[in-house]
C-alpha atoms as a PDB file:
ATOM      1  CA  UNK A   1      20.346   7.411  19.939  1.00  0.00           C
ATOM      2  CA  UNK A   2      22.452   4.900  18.046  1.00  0.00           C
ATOM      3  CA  UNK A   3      21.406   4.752  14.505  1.00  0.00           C
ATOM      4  CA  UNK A   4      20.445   1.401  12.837  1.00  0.00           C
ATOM      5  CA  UNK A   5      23.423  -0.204  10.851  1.00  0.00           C
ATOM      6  CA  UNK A   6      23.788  -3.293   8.762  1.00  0.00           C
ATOM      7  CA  UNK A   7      27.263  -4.242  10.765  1.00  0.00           C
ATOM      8  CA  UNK A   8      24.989  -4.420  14.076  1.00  0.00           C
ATOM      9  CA  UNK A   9      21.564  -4.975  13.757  1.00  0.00           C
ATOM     10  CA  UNK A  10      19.186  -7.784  13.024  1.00  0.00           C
ATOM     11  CA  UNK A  11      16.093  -7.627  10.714  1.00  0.00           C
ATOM     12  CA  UNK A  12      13.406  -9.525  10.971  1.00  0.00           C
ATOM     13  CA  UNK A  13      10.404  -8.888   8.316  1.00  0.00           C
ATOM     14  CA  UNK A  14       6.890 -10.599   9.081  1.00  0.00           C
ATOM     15  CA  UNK A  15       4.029 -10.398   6.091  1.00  0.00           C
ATOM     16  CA  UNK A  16       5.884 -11.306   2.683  1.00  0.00           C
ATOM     17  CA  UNK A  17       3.135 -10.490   0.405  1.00  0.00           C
ATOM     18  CA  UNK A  18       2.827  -7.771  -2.701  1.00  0.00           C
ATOM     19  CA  UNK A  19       4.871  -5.250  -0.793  1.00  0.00           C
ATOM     20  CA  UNK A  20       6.945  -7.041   2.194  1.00  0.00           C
ATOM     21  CA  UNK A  21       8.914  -9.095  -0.405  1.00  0.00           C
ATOM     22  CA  UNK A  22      10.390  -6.521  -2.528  1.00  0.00           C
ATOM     23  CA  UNK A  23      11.052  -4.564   0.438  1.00  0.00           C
ATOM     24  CA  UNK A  24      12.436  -7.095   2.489  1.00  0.00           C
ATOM     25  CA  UNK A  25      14.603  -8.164  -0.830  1.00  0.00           C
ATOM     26  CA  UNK A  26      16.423  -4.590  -1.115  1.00  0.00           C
ATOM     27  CA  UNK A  27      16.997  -4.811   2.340  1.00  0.00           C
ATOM     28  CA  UNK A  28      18.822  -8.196   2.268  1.00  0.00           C
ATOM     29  CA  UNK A  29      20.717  -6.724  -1.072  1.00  0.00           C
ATOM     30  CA  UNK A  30      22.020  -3.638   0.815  1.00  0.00           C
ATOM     31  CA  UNK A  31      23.649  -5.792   3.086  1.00  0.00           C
ATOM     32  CA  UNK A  32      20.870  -6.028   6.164  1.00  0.00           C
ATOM     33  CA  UNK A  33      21.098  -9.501   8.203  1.00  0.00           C
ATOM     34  CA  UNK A  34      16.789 -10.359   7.603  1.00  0.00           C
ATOM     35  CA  UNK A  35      15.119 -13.042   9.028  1.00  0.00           C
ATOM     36  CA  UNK A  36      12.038 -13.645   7.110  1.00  0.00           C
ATOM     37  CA  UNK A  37       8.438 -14.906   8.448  1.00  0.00           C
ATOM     38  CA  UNK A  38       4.839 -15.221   6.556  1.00  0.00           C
ATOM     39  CA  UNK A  39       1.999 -17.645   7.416  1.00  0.00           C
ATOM     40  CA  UNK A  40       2.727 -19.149   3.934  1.00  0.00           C
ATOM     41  CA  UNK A  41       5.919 -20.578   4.800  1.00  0.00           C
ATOM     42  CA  UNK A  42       6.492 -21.189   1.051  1.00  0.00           C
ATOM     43  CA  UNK A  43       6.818 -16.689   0.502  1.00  0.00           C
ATOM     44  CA  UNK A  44       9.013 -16.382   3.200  1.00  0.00           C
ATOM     45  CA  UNK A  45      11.506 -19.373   1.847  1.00  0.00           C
ATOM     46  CA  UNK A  46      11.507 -17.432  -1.132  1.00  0.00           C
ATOM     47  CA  UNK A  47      13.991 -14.742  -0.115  1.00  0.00           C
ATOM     48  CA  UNK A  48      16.581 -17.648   0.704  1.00  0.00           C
ATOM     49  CA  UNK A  49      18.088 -17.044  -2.462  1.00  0.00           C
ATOM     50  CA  UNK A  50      18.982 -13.948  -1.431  1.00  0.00           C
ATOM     51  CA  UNK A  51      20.420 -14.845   1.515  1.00  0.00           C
ATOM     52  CA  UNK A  52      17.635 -14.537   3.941  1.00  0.00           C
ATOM     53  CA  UNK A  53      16.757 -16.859   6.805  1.00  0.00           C
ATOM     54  CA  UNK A  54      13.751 -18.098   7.203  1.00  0.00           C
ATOM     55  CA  UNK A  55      11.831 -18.578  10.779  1.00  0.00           C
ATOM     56  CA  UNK A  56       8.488 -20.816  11.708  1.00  0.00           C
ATOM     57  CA  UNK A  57       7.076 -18.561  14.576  1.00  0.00           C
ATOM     58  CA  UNK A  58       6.507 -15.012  15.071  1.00  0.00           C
ATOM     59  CA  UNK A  59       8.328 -15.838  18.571  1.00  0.00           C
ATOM     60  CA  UNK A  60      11.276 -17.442  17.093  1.00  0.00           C
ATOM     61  CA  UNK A  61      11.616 -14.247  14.705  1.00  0.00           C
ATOM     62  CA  UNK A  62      11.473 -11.795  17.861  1.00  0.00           C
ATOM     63  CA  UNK A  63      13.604 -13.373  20.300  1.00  0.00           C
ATOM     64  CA  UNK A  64      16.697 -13.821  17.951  1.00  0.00           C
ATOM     65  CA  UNK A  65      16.203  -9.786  15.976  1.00  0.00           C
ATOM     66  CA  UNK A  66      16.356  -6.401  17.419  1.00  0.00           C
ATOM     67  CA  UNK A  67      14.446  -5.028  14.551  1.00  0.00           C
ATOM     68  CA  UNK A  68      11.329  -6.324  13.523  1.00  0.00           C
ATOM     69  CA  UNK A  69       9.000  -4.752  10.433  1.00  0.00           C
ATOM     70  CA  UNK A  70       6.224  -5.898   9.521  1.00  0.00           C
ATOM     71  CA  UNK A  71       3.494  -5.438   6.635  1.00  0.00           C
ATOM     72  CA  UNK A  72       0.601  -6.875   7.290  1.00  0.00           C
ATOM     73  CA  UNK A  73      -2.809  -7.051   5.410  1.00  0.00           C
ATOM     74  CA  UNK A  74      -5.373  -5.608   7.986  1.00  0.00           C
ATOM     75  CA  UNK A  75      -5.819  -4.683  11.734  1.00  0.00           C
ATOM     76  CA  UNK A  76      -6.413  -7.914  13.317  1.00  0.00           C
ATOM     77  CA  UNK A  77      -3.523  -9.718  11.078  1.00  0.00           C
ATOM     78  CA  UNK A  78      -1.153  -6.492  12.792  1.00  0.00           C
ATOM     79  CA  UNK A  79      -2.703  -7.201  16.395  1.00  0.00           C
ATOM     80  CA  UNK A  80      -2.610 -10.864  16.346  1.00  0.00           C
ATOM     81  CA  UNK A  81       0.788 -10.505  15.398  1.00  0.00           C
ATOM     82  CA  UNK A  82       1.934  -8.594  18.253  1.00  0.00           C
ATOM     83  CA  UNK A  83      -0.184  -9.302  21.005  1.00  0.00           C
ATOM     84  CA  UNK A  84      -0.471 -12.475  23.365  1.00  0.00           C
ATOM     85  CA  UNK A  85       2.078 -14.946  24.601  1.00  0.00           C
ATOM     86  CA  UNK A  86       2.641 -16.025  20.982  1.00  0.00           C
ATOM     87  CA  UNK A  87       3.399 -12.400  19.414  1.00  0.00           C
ATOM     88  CA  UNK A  88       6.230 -10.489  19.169  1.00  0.00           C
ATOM     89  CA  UNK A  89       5.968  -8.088  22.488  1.00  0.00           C
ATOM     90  CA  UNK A  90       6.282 -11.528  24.629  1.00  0.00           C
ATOM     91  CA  UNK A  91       9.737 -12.396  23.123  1.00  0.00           C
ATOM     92  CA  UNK A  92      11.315  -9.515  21.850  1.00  0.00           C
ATOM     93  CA  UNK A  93      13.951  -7.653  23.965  1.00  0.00           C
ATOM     94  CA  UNK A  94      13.527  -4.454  25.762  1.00  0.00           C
ATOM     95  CA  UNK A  95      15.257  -1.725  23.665  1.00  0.00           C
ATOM     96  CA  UNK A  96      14.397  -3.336  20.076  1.00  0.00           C
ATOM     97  CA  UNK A  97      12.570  -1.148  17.614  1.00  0.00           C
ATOM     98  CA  UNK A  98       9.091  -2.661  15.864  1.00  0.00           C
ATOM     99  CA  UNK A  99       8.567  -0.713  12.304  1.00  0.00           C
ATOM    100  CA  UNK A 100       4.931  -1.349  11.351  1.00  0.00           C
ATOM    101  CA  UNK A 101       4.532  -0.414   7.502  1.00  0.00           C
ATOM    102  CA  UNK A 102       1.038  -2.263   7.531  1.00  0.00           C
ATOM    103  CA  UNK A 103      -2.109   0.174   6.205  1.00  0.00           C
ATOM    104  CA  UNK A 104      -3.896   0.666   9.713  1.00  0.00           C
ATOM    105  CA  UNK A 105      -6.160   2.453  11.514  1.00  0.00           C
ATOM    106  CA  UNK A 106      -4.310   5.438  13.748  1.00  0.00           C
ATOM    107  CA  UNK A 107      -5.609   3.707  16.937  1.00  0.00           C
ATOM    108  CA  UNK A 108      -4.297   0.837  15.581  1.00  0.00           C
ATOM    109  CA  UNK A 109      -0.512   1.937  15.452  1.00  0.00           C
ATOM    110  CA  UNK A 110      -1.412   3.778  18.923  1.00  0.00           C
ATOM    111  CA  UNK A 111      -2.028   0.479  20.321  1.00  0.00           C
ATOM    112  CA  UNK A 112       1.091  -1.074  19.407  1.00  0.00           C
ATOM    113  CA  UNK A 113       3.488   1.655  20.563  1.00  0.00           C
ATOM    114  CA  UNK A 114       1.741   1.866  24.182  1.00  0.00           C
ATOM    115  CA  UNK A 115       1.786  -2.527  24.076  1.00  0.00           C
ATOM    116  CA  UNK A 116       5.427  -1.667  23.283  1.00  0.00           C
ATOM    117  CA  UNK A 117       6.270   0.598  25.997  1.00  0.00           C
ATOM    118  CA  UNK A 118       4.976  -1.793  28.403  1.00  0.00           C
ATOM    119  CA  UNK A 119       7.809  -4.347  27.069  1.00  0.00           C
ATOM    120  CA  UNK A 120      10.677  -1.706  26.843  1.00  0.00           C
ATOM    121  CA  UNK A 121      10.327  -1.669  22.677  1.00  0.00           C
ATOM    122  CA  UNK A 122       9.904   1.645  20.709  1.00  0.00           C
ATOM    123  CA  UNK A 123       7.502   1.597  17.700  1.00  0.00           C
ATOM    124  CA  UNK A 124       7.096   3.375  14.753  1.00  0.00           C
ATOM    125  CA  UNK A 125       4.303   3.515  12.368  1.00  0.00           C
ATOM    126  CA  UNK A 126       5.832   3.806   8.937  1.00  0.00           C
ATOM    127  CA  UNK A 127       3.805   3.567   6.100  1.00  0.00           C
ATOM    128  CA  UNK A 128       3.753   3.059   2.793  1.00  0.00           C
ATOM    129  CA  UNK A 129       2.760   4.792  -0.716  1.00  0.00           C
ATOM    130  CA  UNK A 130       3.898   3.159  -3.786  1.00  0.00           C
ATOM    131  CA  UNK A 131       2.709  -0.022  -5.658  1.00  0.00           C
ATOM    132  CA  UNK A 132       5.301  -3.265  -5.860  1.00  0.00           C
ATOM    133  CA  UNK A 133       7.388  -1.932  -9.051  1.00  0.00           C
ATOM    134  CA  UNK A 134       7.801   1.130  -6.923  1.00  0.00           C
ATOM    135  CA  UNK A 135       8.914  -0.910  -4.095  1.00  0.00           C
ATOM    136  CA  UNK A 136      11.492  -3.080  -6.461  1.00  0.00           C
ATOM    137  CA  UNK A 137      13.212  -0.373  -7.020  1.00  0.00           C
ATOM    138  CA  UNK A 138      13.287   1.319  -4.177  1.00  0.00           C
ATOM    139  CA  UNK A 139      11.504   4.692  -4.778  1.00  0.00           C
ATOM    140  CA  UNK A 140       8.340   4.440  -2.593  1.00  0.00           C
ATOM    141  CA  UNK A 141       7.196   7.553   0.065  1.00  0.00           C
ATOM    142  CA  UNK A 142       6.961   6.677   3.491  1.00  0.00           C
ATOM    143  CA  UNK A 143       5.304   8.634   6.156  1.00  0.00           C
ATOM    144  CA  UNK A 144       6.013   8.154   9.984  1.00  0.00           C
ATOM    145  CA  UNK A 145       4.756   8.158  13.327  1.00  0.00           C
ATOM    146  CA  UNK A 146       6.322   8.004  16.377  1.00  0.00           C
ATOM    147  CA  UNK A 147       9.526   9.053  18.143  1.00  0.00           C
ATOM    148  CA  UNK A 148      11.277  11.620  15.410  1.00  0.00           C
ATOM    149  CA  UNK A 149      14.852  10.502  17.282  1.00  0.00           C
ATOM    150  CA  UNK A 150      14.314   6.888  16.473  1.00  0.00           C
ATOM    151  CA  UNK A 151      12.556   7.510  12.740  1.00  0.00           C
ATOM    152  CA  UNK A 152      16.164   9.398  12.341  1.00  0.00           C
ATOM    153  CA  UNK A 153      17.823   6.758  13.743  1.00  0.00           C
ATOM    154  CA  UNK A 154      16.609   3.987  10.882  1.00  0.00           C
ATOM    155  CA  UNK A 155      17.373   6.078   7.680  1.00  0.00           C
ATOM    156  CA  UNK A 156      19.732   3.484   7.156  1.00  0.00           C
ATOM    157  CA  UNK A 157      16.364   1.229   6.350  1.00  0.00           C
ATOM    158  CA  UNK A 158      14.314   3.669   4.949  1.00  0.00           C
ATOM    159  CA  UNK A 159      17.267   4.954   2.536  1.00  0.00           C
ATOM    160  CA  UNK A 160      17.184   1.634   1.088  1.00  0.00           C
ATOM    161  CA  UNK A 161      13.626   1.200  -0.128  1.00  0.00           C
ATOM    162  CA  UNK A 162      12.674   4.613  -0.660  1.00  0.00           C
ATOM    163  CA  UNK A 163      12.822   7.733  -2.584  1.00  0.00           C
ATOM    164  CA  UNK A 164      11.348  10.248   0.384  1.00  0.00           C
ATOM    165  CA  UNK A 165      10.782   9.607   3.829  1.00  0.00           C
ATOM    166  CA  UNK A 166       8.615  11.638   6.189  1.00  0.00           C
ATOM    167  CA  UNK A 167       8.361  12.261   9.742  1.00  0.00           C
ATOM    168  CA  UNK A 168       4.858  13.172  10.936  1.00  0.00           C
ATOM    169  CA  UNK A 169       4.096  13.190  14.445  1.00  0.00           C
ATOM    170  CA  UNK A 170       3.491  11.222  17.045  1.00  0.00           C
ATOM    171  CA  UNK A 171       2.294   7.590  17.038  1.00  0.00           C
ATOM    172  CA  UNK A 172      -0.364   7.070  14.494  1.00  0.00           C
ATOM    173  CA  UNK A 173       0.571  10.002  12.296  1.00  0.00           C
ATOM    174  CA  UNK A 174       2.270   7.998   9.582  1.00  0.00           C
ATOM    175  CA  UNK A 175      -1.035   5.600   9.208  1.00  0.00           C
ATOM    176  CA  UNK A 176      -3.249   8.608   9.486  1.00  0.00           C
ATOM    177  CA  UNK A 177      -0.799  10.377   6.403  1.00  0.00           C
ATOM    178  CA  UNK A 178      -1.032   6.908   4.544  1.00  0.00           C
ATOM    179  CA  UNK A 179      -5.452   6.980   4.683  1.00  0.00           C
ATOM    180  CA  UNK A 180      -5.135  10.815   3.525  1.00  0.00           C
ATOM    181  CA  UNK A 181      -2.899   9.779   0.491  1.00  0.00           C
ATOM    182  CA  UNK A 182      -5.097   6.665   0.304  1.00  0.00           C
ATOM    183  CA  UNK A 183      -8.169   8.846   0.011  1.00  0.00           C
ATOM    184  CA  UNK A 184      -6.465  10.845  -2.659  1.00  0.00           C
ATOM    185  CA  UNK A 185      -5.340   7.335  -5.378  1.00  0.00           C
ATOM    186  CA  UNK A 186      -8.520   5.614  -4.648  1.00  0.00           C
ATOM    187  CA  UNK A 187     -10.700   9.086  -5.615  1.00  0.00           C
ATOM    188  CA  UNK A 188      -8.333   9.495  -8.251  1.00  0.00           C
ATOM    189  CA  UNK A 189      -8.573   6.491 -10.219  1.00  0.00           C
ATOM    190  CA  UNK A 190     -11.614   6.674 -10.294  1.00  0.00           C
ATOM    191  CA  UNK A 191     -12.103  10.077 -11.639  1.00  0.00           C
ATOM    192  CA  UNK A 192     -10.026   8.558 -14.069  1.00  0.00           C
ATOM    193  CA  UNK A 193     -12.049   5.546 -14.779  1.00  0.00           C
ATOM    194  CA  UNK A 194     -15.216   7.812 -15.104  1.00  0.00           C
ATOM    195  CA  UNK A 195     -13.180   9.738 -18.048  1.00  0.00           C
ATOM    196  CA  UNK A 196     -11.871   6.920 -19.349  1.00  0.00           C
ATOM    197  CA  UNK A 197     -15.546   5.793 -20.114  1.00  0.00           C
ATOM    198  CA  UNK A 198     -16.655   9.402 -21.634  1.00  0.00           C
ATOM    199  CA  UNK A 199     -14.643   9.605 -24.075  1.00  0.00           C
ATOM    200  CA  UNK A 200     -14.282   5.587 -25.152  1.00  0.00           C
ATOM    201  CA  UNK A 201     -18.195   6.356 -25.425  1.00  0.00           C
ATOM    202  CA  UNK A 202     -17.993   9.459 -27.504  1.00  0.00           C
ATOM    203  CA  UNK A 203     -15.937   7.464 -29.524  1.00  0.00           C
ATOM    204  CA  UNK A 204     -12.138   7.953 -28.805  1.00  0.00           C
ATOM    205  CA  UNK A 205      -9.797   5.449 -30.210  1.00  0.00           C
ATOM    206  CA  UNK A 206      -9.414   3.175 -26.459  1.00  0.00           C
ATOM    207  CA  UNK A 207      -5.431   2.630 -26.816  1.00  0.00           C
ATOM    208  CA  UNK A 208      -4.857   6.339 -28.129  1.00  0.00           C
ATOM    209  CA  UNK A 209      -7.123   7.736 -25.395  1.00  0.00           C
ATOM    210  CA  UNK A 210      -4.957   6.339 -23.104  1.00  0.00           C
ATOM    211  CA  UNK A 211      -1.696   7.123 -24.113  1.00  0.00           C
ATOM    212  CA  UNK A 212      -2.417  10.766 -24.362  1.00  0.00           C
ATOM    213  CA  UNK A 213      -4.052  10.668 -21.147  1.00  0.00           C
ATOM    214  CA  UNK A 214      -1.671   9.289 -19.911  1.00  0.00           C
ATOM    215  CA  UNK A 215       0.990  11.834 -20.624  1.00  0.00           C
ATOM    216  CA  UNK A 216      -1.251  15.280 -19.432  1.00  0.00           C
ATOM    217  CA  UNK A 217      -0.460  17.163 -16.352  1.00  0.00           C
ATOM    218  CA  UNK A 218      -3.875  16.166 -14.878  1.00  0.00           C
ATOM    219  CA  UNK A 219      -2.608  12.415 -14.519  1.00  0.00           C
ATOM    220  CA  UNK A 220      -0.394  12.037 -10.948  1.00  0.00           C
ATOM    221  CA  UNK A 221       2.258   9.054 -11.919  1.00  0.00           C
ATOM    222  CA  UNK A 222       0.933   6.972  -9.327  1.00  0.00           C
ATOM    223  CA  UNK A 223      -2.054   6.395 -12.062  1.00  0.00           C
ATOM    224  CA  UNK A 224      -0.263   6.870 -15.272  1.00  0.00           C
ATOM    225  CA  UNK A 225       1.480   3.878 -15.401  1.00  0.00           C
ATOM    226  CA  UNK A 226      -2.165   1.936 -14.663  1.00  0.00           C
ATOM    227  CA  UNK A 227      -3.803   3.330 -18.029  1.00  0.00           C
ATOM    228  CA  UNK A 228      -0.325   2.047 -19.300  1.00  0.00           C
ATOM    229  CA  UNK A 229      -1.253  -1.394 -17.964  1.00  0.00           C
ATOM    230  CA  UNK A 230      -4.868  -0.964 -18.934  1.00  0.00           C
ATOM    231  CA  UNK A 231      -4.151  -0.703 -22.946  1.00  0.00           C
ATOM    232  CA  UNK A 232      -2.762  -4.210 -22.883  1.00  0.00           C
ATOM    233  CA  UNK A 233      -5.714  -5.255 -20.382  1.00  0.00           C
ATOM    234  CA  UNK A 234      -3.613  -6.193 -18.085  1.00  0.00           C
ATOM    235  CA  UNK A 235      -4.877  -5.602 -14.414  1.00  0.00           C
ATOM    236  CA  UNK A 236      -2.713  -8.075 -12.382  1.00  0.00           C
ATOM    237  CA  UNK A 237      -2.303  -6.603  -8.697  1.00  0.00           C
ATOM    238  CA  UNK A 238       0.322  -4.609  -8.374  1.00  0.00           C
ATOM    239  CA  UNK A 239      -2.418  -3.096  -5.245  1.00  0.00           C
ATOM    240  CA  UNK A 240      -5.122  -5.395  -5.143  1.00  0.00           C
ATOM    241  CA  UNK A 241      -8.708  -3.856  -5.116  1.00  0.00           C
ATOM    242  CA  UNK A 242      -9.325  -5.675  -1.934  1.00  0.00           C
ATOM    243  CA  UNK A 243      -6.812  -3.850  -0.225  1.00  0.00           C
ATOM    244  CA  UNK A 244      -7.785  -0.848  -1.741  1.00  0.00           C
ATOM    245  CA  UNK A 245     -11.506  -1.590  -0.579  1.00  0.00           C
ATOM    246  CA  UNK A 246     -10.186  -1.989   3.343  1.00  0.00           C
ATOM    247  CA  UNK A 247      -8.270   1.040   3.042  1.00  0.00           C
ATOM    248  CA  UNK A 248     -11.914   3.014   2.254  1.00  0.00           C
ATOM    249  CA  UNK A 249     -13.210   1.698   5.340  1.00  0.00           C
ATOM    250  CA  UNK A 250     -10.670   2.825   7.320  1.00  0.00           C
ATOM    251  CA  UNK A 251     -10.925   5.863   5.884  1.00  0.00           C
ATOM    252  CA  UNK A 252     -14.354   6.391   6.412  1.00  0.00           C
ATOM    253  CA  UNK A 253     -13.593   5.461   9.964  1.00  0.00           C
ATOM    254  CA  UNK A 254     -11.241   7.934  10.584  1.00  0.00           C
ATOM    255  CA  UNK A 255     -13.332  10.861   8.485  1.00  0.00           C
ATOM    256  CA  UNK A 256     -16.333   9.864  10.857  1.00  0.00           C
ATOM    257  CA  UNK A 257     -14.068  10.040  13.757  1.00  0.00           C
ATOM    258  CA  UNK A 258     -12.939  13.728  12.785  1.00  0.00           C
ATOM    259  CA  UNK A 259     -16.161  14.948  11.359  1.00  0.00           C
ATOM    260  CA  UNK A 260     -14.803  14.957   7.772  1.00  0.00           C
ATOM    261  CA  UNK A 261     -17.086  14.364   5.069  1.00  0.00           C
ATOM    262  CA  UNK A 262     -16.193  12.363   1.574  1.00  0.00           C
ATOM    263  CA  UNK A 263     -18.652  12.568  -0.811  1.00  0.00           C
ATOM    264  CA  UNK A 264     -16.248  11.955  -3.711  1.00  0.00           C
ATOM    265  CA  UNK A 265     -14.744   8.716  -1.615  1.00  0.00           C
ATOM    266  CA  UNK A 266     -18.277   7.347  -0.790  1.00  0.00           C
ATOM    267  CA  UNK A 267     -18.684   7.261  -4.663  1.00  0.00           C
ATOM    268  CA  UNK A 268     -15.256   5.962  -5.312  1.00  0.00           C
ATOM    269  CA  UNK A 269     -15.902   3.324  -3.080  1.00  0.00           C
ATOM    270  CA  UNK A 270     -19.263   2.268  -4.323  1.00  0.00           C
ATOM    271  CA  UNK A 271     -17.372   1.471  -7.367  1.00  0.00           C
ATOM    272  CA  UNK A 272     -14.539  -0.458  -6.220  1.00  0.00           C
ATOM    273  CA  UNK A 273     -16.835  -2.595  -4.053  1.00  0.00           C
ATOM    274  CA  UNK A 274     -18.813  -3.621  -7.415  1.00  0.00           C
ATOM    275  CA  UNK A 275     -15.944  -4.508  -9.051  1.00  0.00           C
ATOM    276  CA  UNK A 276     -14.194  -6.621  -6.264  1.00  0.00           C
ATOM    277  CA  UNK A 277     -17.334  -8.522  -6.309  1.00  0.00           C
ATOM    278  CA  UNK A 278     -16.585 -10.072  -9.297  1.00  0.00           C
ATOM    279  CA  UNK A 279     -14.140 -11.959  -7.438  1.00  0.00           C
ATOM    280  CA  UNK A 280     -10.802 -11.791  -9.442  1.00  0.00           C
ATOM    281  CA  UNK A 281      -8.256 -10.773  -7.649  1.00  0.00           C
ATOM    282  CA  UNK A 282      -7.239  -7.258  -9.910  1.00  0.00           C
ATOM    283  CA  UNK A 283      -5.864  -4.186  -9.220  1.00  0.00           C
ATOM    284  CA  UNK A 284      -7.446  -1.307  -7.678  1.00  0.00           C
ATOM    285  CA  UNK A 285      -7.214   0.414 -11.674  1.00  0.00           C
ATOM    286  CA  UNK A 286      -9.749  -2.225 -12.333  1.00  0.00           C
ATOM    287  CA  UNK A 287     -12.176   0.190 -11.764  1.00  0.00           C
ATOM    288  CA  UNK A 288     -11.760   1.090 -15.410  1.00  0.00           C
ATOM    289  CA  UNK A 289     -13.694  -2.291 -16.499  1.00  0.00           C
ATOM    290  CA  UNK A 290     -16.589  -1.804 -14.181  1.00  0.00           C
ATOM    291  CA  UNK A 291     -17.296   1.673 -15.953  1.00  0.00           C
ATOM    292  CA  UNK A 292     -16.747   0.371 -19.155  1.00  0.00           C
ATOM    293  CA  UNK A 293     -19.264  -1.950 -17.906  1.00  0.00           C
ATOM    294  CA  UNK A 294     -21.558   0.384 -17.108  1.00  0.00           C
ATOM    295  CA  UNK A 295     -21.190   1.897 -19.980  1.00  0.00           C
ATOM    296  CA  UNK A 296     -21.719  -0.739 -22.675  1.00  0.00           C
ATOM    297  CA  UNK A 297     -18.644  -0.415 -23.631  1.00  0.00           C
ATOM    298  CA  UNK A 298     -16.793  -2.497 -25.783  1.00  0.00           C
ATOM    299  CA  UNK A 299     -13.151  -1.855 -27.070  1.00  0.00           C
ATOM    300  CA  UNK A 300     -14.890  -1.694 -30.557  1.00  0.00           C
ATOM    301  CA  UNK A 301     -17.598   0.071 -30.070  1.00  0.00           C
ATOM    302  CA  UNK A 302     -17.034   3.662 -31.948  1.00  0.00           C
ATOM    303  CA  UNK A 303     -20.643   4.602 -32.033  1.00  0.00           C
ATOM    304  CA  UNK A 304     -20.239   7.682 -29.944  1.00  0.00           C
ATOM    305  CA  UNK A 305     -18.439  10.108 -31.454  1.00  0.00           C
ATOM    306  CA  UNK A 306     -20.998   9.870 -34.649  1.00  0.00           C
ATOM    307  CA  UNK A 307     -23.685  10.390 -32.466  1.00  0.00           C
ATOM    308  CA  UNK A 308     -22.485  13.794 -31.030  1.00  0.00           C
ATOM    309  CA  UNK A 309     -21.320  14.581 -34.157  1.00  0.00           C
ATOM    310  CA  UNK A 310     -25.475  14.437 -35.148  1.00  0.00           C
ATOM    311  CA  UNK A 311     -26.392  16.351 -32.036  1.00  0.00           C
ATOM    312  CA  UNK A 312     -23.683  18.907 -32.830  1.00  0.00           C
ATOM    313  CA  UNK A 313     -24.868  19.106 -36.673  1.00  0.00           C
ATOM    314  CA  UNK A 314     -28.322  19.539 -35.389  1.00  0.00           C
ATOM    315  CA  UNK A 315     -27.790  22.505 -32.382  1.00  0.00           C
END
């Protein structure tokens, strides 16, 4: 199978948002011919600068590249994007490749590769692990699904935006991969958040806390760099909470579908919920507010520590 090269191929890149744009940006820097479409026309003009061209229709997009990615927000954004007489399978040419990076449900990706095979167009499910500074500079962790000769035969891509690559299995392996890791960040940070709060209320310095949490062995980097963030209160989306939200429901889809039970994740998710509801749009390490909520916390408040310093005079 002939491997993907910047000398012959077309990119296009549908869904410019947190993670499509950096992407799609490398890409374009390495050398990659990338046509660019979003619903917000206004994202996808962005990446003119760096020599991108920029399309008004999925159809337009798919009829003139024999790659498209795309990285879409949910389900229905990926479907409506592919199916119908207006979505990529109805213009794009038997023997192009579709790389879906979008956070979907297995049956999802499934979908897509059997619409494809209809239409004479292999897909791969290729997701993604890594947050948009990750993406920028090209070190994210991508997991695949699909045909293991055509995931080899894009390396080309995936070399350019990431750090490790991964084949899988068959379709819907890389999006199943993606909800296990998924699983793992969202039940992590808030394990963290939950610690976070202990020791703020037993009277920790916040910022010091932190730091030296921060730097232990019990910290994955994926999270270290958010308590980083989290001394300056800064909780911008690099993954919004949303996101992180509709990734809990698909995994509680999937662990339903399996027989799996996730205590810890039902937990984790009750508190991400609460916090989303506040409306900002934050990152997912926001869940470190909605404890400190919970906990009457204040970044002043150093009452704690005297208190079981009392209990530990009196025992």
């Amino acid at each position: 199978m002939k491997p993907i090269t910047q000398e012959k191929d077309r990119l296009g890149f549908i869904g410019i948002g947190y993670m499509g744009r950096p992407i799609a940006r490398r890409l374009l820097e390495s050398g990659f011919s990338l046509t660019a479409y979003d619903r917000d026309h206004t994202k996808a003009e962005e990446l003119a600068r760096y020599g991108g061209a920029v399309t008004q229709s999925v159809a337009e997009l798919s009829s003139s590249c024999n790659v498209v990615l795309s990285c879409l927000p949910s389900d229905a954004a990926v479907l409506d994007t592919y199916r119908g007489p207006n979505g990529v399978f109805a213009h794009e040419h038997p023997g192009s490749v579709v790389i879906d990076m979008s956070t979907v449900y297995p049956e999802t990706s499934q979908e897509l590769s059997r619409l494809g095979a209809e239409r004479g167009v292999e897909v791969l499910d290729v997701t993604i692990s890594g947050s948009t500074p990750t993406a920028e500079n090209g070190l994210l962790t991508l997991f695949g699904g699909g045909s293991k000769e055509r995931f080899d035969s894009a390396e080309s891509i995936f070399r350019v935006i990431a750090k490790n690559y991964f084949h899988l299995g068959p379709s819907g392996s890389g999006a199943t991969m993606k909800l296990v890791v998924n699983a793992l960040l969202g039940i992590g940070m808030q394990a963290i958040a939950e610690a976070v709060a202990l020791g703020e209320k037993a009277g920790l310095d916040r910022n010091r806390l932190l730091d030296v949490l921060s730097q232990t062995a019990v910290v994955a980097p994926a999270h270290a760099g958010k308590l980083q963030r989290a001394k300056k209160s800064d909780y911008s989306p690099q993954f919004p909470i949303r996101l992180m939200n509709k990734d809990f429901g698909l995994i509680f889809n999937l662990a339903a579908a399996v027989g799996a039970r996730m205590p810890a994740a039902s937990a984790a998710f009750e508190i991400n919920a609460r916090q989303s509801d506040e409306g900002a749009e934050q990152d997912f390490s926001a869940v470190i507010l909605q404890m400190e909520k919970q906990a009457h916390l204040d970044s002043t408040d150093n009452s704690g520590l005297e208190s079981v310093r009392e209990k530990a005079g009196k025992s």
